[in-house]
C-alpha atoms as a PDB file:
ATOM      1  CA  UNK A   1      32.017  -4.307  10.799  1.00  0.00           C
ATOM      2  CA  UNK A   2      28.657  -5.314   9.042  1.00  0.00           C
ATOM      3  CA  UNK A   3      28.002  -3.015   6.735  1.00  0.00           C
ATOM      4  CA  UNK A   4      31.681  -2.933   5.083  1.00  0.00           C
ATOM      5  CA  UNK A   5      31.774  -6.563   4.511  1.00  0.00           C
ATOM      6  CA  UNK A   6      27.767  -5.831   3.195  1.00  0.00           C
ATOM      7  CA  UNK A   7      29.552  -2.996   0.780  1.00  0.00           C
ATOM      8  CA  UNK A   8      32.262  -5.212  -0.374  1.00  0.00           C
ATOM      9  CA  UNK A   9      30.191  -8.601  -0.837  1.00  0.00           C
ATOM     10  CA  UNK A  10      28.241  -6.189  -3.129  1.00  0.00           C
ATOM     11  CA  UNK A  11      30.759  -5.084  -5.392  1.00  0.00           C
ATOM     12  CA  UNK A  12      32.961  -8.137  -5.204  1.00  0.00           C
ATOM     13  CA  UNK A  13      30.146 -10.592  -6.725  1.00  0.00           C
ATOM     14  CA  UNK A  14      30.576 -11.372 -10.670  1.00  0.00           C
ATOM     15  CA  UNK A  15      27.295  -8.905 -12.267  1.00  0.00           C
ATOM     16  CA  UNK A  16      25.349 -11.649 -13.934  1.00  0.00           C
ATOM     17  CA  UNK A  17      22.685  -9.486 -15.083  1.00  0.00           C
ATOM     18  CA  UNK A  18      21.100  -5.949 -14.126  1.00  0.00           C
ATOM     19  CA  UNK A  19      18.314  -7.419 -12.255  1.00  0.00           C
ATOM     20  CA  UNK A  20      20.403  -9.485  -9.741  1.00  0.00           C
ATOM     21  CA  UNK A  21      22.370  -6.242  -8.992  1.00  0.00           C
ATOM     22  CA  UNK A  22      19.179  -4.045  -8.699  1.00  0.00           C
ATOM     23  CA  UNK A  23      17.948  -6.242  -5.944  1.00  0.00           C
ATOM     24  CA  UNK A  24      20.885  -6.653  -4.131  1.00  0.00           C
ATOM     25  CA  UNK A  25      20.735  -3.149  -3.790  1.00  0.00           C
ATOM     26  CA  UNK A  26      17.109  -3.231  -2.742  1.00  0.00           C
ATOM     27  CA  UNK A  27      18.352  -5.235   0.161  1.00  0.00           C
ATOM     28  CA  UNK A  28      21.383  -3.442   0.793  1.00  0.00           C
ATOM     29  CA  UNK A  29      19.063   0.383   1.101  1.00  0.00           C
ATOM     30  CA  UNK A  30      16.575  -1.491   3.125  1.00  0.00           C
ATOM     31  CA  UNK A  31      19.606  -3.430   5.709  1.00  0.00           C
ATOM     32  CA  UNK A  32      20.963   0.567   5.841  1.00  0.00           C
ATOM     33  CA  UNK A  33      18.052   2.408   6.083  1.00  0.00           C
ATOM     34  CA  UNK A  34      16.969  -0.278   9.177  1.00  0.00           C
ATOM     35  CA  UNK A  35      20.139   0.429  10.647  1.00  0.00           C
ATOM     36  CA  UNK A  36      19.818   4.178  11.086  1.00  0.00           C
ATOM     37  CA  UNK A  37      15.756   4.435  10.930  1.00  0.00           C
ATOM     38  CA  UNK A  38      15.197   2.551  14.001  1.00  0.00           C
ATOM     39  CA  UNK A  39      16.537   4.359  16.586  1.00  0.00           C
ATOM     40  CA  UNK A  40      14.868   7.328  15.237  1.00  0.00           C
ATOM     41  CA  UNK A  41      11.595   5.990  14.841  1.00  0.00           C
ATOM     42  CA  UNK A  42      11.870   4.213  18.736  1.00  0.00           C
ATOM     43  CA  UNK A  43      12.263   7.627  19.999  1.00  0.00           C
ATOM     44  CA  UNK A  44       9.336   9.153  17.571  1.00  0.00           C
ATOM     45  CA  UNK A  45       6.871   6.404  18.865  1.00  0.00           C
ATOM     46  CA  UNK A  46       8.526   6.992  22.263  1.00  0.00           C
ATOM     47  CA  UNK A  47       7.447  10.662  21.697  1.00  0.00           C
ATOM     48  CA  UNK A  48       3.988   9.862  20.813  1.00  0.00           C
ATOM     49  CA  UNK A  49       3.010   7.294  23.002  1.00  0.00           C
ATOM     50  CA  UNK A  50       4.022  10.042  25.903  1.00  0.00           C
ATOM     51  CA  UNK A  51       2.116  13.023  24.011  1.00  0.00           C
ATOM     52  CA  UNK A  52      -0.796  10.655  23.750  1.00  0.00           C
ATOM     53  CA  UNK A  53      -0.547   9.532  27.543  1.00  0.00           C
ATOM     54  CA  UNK A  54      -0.661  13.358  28.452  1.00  0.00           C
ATOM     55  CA  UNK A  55      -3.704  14.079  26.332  1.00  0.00           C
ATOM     56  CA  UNK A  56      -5.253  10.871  28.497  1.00  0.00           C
ATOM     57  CA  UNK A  57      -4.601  12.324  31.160  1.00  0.00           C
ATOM     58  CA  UNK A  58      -6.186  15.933  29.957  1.00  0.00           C
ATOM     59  CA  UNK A  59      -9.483  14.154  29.304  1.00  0.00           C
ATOM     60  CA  UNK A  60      -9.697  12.777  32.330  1.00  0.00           C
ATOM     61  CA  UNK A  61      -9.110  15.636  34.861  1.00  0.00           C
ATOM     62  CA  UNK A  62     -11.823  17.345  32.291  1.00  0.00           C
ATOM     63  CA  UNK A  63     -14.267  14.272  32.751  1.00  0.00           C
ATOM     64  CA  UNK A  64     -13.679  14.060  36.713  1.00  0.00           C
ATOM     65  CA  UNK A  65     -14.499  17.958  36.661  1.00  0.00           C
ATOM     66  CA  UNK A  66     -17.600  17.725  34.395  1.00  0.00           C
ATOM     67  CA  UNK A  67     -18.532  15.141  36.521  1.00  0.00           C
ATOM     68  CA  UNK A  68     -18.479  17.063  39.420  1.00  0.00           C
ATOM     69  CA  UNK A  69     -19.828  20.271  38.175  1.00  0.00           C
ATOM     70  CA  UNK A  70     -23.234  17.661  36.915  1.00  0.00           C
ATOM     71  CA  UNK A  71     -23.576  16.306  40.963  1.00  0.00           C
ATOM     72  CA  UNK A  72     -23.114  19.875  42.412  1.00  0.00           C
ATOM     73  CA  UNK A  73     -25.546  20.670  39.872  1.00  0.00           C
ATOM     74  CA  UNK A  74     -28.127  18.357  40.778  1.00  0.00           C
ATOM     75  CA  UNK A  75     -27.912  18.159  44.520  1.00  0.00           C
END
C-alpha cells in the first residue's frame, strides 16, 4: 500500500526543523487529496460536459425551428 508506507516515511524521518516537516505535509495533503479528488472531479466534469452537450442540443432544435418559422414567414 502507498499511502501507509507515505504515512510511515513521514513520521519515521529524523525532524530537522519545522519547515522541512511543514512541507512534507504539504505534499503528503496534496498526494491524498489527488487520490480521492480525482475520481470525483472525473465524474463532475463528466456531469458537465453531458449537461452542456444537452443545452447544445436545446439551442439547436430552437435555431432549426426559428429558422423555419423565418422561411414560412417569408414565402
Amino acid at each position: 500500500m502507498r499511502l501507509r508506507s507515505k504515512i510511515t516515511r513521514l513520521f519515521r524521518t529524523p525532524a530537522f526543523s519545522r519547515r522541512t516537516i511543514q512541507s512534507r505535509f504539504m505534499y503528503f495533503a496534496m498526494d491524498l487529496c489527488s487520490v480521492m479528488v480525482q475520481p470525483c472531479f472525473k465524474k463532475l466534469i463528466q456531469a458537465v460536459g453531458m449537461r452542456l452537450h444537452t443545452v447544445a442540443g436545446h439551442f439547436q432544435q430552437q435555431n432549426a425551428s426559428i429558422l423555419q418559422l423565418k422561411s414560412n414567414y417569408q414565402q
